[in-house]
C-alpha atoms as a PDB file:
ATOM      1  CA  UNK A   1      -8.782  20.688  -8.755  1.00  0.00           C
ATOM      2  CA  UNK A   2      -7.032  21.343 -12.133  1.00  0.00           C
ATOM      3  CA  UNK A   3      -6.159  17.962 -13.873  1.00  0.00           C
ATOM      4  CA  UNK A   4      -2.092  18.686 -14.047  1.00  0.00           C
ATOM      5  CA  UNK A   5      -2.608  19.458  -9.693  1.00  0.00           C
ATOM      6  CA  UNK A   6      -4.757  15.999  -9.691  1.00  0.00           C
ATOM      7  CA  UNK A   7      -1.750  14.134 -11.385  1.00  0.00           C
ATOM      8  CA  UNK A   8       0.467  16.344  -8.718  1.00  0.00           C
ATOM      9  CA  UNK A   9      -1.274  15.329  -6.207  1.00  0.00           C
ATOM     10  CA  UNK A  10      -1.104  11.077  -7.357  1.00  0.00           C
ATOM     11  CA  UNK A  11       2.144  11.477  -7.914  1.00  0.00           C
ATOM     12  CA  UNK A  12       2.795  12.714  -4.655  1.00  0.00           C
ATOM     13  CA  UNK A  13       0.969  10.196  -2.961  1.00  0.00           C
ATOM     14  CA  UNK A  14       2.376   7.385  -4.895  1.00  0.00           C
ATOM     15  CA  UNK A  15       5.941   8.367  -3.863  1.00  0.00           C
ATOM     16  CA  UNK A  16       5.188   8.528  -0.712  1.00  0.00           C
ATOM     17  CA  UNK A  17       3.589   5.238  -0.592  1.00  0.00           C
ATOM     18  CA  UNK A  18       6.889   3.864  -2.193  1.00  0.00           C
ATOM     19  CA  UNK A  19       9.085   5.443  -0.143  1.00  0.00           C
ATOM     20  CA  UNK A  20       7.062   4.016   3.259  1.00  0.00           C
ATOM     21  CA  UNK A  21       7.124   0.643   1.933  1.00  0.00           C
ATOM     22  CA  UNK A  22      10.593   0.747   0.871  1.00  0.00           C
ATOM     23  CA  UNK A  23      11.716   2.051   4.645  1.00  0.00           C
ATOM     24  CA  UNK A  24       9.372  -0.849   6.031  1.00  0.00           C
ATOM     25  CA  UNK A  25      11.025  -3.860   3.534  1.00  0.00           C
ATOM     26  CA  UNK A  26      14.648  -2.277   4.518  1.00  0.00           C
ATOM     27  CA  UNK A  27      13.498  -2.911   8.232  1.00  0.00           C
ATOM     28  CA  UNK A  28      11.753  -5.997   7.634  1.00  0.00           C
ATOM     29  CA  UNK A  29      15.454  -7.274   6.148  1.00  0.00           C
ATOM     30  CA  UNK A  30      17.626  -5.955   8.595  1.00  0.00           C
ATOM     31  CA  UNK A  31      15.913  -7.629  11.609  1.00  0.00           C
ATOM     32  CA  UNK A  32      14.311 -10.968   9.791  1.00  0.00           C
ATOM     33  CA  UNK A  33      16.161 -13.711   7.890  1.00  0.00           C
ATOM     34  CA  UNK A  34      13.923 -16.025   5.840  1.00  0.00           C
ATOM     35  CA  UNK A  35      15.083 -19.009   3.881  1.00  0.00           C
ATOM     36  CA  UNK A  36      12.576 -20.235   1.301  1.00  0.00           C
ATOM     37  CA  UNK A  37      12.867 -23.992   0.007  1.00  0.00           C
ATOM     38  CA  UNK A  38      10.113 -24.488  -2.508  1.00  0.00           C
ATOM     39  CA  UNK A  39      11.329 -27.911  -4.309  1.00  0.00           C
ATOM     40  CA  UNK A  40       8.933 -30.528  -2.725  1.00  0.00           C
ATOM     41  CA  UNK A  41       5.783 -27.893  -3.311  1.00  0.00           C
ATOM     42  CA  UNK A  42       3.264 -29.970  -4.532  1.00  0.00           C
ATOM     43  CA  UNK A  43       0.817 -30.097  -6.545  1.00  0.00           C
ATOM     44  CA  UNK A  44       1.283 -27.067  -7.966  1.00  0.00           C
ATOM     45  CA  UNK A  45       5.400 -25.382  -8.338  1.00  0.00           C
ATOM     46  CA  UNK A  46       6.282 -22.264  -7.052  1.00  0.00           C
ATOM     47  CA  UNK A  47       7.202 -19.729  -9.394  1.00  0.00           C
ATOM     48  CA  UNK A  48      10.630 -17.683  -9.209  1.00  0.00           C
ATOM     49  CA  UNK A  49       7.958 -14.289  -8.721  1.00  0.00           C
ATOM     50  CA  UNK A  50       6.019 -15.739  -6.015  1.00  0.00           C
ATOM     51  CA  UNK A  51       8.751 -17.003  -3.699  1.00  0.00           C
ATOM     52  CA  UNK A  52      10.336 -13.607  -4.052  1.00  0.00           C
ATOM     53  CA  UNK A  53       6.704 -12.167  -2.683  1.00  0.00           C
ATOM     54  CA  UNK A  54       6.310 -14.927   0.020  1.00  0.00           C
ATOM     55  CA  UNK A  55       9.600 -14.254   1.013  1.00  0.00           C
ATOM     56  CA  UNK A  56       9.371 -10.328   1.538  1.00  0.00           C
ATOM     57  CA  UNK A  57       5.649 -10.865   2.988  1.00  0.00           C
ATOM     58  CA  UNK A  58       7.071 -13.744   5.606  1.00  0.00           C
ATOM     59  CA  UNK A  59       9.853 -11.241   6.484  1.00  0.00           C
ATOM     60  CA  UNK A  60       7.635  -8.328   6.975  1.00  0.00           C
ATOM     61  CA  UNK A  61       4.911  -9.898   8.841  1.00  0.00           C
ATOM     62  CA  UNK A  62       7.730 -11.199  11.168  1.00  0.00           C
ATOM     63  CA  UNK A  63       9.171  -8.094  11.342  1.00  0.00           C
ATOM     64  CA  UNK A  64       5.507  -6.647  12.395  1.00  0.00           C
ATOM     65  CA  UNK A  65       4.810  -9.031  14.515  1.00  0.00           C
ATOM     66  CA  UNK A  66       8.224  -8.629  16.270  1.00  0.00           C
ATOM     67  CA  UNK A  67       7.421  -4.479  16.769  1.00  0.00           C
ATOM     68  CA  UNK A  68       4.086  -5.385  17.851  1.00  0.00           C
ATOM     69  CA  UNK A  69       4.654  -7.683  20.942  1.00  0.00           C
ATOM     70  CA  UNK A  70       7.950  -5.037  21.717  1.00  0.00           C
ATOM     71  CA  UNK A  71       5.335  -1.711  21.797  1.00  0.00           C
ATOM     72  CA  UNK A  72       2.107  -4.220  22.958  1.00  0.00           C
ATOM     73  CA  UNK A  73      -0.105  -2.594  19.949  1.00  0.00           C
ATOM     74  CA  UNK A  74      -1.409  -4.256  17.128  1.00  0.00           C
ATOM     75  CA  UNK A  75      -1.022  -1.124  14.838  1.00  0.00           C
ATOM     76  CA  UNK A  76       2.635  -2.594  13.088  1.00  0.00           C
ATOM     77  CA  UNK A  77       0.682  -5.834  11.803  1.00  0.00           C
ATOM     78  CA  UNK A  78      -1.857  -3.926   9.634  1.00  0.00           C
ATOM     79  CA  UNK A  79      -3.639  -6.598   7.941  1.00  0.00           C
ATOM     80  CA  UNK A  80      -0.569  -8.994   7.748  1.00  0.00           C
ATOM     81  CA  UNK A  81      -2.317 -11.821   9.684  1.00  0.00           C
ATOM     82  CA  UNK A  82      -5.970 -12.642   9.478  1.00  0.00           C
ATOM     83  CA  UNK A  83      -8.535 -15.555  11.068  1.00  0.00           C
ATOM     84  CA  UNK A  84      -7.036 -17.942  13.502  1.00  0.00           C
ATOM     85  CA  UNK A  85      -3.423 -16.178  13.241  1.00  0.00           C
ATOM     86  CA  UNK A  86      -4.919 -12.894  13.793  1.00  0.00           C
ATOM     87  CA  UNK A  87      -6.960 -13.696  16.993  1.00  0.00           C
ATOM     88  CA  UNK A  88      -3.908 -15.125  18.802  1.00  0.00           C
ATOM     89  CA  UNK A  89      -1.872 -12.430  18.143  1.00  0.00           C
ATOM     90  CA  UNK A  90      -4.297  -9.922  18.823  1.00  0.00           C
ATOM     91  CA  UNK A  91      -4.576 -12.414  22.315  1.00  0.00           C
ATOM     92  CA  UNK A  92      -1.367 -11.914  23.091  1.00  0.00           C
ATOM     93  CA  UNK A  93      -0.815  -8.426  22.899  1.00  0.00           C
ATOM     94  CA  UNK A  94      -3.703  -7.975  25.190  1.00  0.00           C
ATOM     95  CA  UNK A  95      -2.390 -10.646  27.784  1.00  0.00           C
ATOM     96  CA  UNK A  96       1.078  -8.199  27.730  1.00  0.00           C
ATOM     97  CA  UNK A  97      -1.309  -5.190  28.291  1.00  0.00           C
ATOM     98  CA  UNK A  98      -2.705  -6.594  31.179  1.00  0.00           C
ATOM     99  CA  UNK A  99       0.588  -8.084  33.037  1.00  0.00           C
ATOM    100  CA  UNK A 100       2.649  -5.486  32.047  1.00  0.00           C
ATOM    101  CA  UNK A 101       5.243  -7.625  30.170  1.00  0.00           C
ATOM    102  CA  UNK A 102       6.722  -6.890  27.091  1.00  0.00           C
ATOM    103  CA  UNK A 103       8.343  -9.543  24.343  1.00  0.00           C
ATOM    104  CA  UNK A 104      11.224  -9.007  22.015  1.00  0.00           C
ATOM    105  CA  UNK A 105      11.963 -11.490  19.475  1.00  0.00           C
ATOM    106  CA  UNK A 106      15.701 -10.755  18.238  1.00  0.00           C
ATOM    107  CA  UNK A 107      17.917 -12.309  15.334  1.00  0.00           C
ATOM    108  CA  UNK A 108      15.073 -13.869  13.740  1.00  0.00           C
ATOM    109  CA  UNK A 109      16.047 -16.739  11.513  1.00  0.00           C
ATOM    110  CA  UNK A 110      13.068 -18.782   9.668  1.00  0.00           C
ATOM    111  CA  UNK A 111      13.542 -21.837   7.823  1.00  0.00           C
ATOM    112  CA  UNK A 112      10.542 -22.174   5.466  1.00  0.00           C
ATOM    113  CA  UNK A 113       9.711 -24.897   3.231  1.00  0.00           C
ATOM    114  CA  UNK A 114       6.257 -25.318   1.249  1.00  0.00           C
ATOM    115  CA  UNK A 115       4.905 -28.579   1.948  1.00  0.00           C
ATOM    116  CA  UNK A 116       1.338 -27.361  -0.205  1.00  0.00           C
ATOM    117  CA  UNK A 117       0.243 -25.091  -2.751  1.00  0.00           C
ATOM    118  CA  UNK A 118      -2.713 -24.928  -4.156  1.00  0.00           C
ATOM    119  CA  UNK A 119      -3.719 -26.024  -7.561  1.00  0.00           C
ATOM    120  CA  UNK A 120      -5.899 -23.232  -7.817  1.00  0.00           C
ATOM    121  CA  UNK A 121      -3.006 -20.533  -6.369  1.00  0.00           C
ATOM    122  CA  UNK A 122      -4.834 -19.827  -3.242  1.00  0.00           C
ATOM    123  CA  UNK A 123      -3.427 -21.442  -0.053  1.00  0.00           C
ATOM    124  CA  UNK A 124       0.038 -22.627   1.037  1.00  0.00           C
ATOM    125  CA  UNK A 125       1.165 -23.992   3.909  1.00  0.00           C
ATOM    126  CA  UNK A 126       4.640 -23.731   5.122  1.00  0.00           C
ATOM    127  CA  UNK A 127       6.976 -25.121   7.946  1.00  0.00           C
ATOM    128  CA  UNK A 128       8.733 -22.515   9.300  1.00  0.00           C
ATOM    129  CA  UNK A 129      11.909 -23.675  12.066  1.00  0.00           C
ATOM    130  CA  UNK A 130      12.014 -20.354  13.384  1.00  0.00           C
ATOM    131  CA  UNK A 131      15.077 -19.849  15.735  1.00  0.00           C
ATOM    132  CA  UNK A 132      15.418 -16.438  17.700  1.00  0.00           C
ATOM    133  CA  UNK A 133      16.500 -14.890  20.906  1.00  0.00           C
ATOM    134  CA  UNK A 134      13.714 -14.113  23.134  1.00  0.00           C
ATOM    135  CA  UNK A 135      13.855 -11.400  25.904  1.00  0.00           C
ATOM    136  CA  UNK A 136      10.785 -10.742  28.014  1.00  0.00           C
ATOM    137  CA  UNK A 137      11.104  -7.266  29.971  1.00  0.00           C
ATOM    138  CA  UNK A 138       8.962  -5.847  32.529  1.00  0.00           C
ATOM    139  CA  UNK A 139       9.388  -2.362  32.294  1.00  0.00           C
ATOM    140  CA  UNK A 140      13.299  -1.904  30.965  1.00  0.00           C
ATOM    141  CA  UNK A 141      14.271  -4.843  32.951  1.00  0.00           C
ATOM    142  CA  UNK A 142      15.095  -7.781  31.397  1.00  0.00           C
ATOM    143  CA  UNK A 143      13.411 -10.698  33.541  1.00  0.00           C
ATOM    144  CA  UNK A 144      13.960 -14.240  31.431  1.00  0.00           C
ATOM    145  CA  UNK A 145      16.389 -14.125  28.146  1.00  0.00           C
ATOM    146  CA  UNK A 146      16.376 -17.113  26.104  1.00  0.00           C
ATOM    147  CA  UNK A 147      17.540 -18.511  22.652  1.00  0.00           C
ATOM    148  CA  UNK A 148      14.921 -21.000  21.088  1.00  0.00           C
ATOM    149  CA  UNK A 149      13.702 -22.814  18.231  1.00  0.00           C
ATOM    150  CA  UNK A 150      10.430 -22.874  17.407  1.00  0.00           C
ATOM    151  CA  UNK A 151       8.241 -25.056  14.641  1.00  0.00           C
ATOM    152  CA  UNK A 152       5.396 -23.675  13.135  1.00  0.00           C
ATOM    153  CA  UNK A 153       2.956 -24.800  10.249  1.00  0.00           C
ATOM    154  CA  UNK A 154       1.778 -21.724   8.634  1.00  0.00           C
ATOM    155  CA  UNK A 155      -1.010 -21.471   6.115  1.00  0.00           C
ATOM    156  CA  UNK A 156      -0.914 -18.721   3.910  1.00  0.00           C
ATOM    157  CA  UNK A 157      -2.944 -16.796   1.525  1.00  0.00           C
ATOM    158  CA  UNK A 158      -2.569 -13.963  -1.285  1.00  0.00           C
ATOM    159  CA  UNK A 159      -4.512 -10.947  -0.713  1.00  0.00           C
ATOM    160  CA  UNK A 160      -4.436  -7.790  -3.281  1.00  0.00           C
ATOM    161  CA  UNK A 161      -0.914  -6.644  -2.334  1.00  0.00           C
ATOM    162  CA  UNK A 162       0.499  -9.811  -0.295  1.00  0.00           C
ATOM    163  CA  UNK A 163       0.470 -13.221   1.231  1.00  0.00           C
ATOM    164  CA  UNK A 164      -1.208 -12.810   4.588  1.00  0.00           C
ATOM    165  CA  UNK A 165      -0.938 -15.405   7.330  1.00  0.00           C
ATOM    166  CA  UNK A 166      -3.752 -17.041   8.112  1.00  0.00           C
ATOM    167  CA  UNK A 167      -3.175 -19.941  10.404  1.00  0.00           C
ATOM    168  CA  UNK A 168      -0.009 -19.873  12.945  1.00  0.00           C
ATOM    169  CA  UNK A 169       0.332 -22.804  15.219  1.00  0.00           C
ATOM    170  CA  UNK A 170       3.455 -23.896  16.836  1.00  0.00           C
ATOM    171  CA  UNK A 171       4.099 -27.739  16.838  1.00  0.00           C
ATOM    172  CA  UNK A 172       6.344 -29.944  18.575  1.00  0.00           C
ATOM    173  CA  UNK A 173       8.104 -31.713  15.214  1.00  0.00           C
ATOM    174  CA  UNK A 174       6.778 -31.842  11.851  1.00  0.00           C
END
């Protein structure tokens, strides 16, 4: 390979690569609302740069999560969840295998505040008052439709290219 078809050929790819993830943040904000309050963060504050990223990582994983209970694969969440988060997930898409079922989580609307970060940069943990419609369909029918709220403490942690969820557990109040 010449060196001007290498630089082709990187070029190419990197466009691509832009153009996939700019298709898959447009989705991520058309079907996920996040709210990010970082003000009682503590030790360490949150800068301006990093909520931006945990806000477009929160909505994406969401977003992922969301197509992955709706098409009962784990191929939309691509490394967005990891460890305890991961396994449940990965739990529950196999549980809808096996009945049948399918989940949609609609008009997603997640309240996050940080409660921790990190001196070091390297864990968060959020409360997220999630509120969404829930439809679970066997087959196309629609068998139990439901609006709810839903509390979660989330612990989060960057990666090279993201904050991935590591930790997901609902709880009753915070």
């Amino acid at each position: 390979m010449t060196p001007r078809s290498a630089f082709f050929a990187r070029f190419l790819a990197a466009a691509i690569l832009t153009l996939i993830v700019a298709m898959y943040s447009r989705a991520a904000d058309l079907s996920v609302r996040v709210e990010l309050n970082s003000g009682k963060a503590g030790p360490r504050s949150v800068e301006a740069l990093t909520q931006r990223s945990i806000v477009r990582d929160y909505k994406f994983a969401w977003a992922s999560l969301a197509q992955a209970l709706e098409s009962n694969t784990t191929s939309p969440l691509n490394g967005l969840f990891a460890g305890n988060a991961n396994e449940l997930i990965n739990a529950e898409v196999k549980n809808q295998q096996r009945t049948g079922l399918i989940s949609r989580y609609l008009h997603q609307n997640h309240n996050v505040e940080v409660v921790f970060y990190a001196p070091e940069g390297d864990m968060m943990q959020l409360h997220d008052t999630a509120d969404y419609d829930l439809q679970l369909l066997d087959g196309n029918k629609t068998i139990h439709q439901e609006h709810v709220t839903v509390r979660f403490v989330v612990l989060i942690t960057p990666a090279a290219d993201r904050w991935v969820i590591r930790q997901l557990q609902s709880v009753p109040q915070f």
